[in-house]
N, C-alpha and C. Protein backbone atom coordinates (compact mmCIF):
# COMPACT_ATOMS: atom_id res chain seq x y z
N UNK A 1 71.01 71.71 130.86
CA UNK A 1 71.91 70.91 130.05
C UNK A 1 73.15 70.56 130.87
N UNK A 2 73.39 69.48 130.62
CA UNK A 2 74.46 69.01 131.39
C UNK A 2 75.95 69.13 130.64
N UNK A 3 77.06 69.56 132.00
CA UNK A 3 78.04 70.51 131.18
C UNK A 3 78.60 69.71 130.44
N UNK A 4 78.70 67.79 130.91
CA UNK A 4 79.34 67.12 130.06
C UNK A 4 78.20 66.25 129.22
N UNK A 5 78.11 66.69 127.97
CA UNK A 5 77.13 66.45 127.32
C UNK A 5 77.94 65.09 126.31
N UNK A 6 77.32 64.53 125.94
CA UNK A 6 77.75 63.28 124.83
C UNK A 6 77.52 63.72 124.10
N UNK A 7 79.35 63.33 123.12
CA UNK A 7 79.64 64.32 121.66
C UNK A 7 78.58 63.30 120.86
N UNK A 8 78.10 63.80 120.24
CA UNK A 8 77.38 63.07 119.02
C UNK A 8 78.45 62.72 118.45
N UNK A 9 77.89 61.55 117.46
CA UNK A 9 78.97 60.79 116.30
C UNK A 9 78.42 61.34 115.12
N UNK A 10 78.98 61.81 114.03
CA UNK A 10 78.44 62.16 112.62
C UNK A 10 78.75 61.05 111.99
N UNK A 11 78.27 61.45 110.66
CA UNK A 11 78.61 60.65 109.05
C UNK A 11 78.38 61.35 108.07
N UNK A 12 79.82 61.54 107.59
CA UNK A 12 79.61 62.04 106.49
C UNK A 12 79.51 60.95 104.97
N UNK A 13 78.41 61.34 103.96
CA UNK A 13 77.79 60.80 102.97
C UNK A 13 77.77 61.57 101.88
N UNK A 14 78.59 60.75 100.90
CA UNK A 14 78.37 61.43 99.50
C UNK A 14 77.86 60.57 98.55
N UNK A 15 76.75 61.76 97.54
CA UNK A 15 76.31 60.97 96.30
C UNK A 15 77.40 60.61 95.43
N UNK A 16 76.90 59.22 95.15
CA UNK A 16 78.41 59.32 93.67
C UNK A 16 77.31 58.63 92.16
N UNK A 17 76.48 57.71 93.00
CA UNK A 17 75.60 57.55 91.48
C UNK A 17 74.49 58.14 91.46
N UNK A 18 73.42 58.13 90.15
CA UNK A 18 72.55 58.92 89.49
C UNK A 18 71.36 58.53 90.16
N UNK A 19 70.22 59.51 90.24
CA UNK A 19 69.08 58.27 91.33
C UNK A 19 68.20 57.97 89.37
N UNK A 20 68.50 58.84 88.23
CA UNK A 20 67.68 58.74 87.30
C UNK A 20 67.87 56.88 86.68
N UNK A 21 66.67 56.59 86.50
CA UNK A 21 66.36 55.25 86.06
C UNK A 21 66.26 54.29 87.28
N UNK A 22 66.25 54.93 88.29
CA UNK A 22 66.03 54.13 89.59
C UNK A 22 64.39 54.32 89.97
N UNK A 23 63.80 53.31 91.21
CA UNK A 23 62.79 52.87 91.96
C UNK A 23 62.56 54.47 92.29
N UNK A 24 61.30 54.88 92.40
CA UNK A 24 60.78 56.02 93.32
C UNK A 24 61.18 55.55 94.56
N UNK A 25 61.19 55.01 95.14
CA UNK A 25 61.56 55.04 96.60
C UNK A 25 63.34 55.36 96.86
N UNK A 26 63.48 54.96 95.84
CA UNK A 26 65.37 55.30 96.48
C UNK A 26 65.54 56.42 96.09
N UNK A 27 64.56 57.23 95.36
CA UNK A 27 65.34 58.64 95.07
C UNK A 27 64.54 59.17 96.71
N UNK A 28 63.32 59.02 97.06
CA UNK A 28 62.80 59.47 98.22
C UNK A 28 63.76 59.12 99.49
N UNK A 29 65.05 57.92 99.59
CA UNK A 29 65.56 57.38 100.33
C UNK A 29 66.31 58.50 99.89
N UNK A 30 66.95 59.08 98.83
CA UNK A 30 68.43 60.00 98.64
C UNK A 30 67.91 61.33 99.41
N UNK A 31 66.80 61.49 99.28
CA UNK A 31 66.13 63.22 99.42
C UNK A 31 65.79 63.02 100.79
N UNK A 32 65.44 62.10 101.84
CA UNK A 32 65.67 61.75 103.28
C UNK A 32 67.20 62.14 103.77
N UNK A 33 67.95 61.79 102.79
CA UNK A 33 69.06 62.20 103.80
C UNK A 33 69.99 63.54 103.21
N UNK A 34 68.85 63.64 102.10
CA UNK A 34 69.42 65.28 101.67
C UNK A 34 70.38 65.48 101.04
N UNK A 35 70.00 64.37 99.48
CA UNK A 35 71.11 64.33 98.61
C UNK A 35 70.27 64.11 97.38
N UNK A 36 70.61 64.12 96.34
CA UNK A 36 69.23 64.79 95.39
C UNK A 36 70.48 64.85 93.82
N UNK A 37 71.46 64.69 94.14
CA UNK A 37 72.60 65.36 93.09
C UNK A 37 73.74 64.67 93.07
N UNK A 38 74.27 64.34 92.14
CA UNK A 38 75.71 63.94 91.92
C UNK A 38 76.48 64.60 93.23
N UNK A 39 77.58 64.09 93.59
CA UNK A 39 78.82 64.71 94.55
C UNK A 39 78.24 65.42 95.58
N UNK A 40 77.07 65.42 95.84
CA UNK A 40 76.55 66.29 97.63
C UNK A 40 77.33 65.49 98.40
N UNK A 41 77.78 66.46 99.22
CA UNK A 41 77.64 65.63 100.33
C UNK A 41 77.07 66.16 102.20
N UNK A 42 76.57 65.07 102.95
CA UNK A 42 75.69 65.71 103.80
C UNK A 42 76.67 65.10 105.42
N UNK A 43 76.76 65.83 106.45
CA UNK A 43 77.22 65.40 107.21
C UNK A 43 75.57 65.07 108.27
N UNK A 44 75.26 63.72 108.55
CA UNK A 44 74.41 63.50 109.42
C UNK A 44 75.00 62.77 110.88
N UNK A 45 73.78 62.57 111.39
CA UNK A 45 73.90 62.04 112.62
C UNK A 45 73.88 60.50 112.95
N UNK A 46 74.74 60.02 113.26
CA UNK A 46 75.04 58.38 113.13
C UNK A 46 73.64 57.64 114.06
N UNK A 47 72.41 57.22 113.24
CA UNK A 47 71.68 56.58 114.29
C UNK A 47 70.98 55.44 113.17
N UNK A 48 70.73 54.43 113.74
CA UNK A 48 70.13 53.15 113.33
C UNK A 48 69.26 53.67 111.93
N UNK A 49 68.32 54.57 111.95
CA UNK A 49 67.71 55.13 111.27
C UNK A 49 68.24 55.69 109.45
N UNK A 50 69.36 56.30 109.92
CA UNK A 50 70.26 56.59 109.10
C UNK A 50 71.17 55.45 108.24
N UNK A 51 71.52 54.89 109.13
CA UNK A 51 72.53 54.14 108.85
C UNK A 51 71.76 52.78 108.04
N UNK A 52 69.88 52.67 108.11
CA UNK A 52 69.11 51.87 107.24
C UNK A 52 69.02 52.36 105.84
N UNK A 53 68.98 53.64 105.88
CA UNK A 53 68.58 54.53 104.76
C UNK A 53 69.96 54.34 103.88
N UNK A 54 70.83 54.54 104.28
CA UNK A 54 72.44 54.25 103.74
C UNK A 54 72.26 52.82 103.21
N UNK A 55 71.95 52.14 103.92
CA UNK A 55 72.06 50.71 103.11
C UNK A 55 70.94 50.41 101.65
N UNK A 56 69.81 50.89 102.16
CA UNK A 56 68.97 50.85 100.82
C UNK A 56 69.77 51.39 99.63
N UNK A 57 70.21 52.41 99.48
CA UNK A 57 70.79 52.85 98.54
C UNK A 57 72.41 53.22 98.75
N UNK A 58 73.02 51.86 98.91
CA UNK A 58 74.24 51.75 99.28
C UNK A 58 75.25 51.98 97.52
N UNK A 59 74.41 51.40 96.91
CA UNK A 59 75.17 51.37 95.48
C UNK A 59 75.10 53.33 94.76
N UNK A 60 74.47 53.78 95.48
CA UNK A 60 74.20 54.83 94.98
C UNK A 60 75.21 56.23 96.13
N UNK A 61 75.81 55.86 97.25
CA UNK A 61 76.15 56.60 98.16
C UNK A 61 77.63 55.95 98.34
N UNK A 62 78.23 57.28 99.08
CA UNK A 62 79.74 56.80 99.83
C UNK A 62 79.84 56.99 101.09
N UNK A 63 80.07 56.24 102.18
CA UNK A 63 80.52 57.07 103.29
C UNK A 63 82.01 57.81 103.44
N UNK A 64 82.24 58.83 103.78
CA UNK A 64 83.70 59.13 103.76
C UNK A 64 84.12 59.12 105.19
N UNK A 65 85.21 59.41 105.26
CA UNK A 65 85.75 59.32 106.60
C UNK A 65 85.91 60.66 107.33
């Protein structure tokens, strides 16, 4: 490992709406990034991947700072 390693970038993500009365897939999109519940919140890893999953269910998530 190299001693100067590249800091990863996070994101932190909180639930704020309900996934109930929603598409099966956006609750499977909430439980991908490991949010399942009112007010979780998950600190992930900032990558293209993530940051798609955030947009599908943008009305349903917050990013915080």
């Amino acid at each position: 490992m190299p001693a100067k390693e590249k800091a990863k970038k996070t994101i932190t993500v909180r639930q704020v709406g309900s996934p109930l009365r929603r598409d099966g897939r956006q609750r499977l999109y909430l439980k991908s990034l490991g949010l399942g519940k009112m007010n979780r919140t998950r600190e992930l890893l900032d990558t293209p991947a993530v940051r798609g999953l955030i947009t599908k269910v943008s009305h349903m998530v917050l990013v915080v700072e």
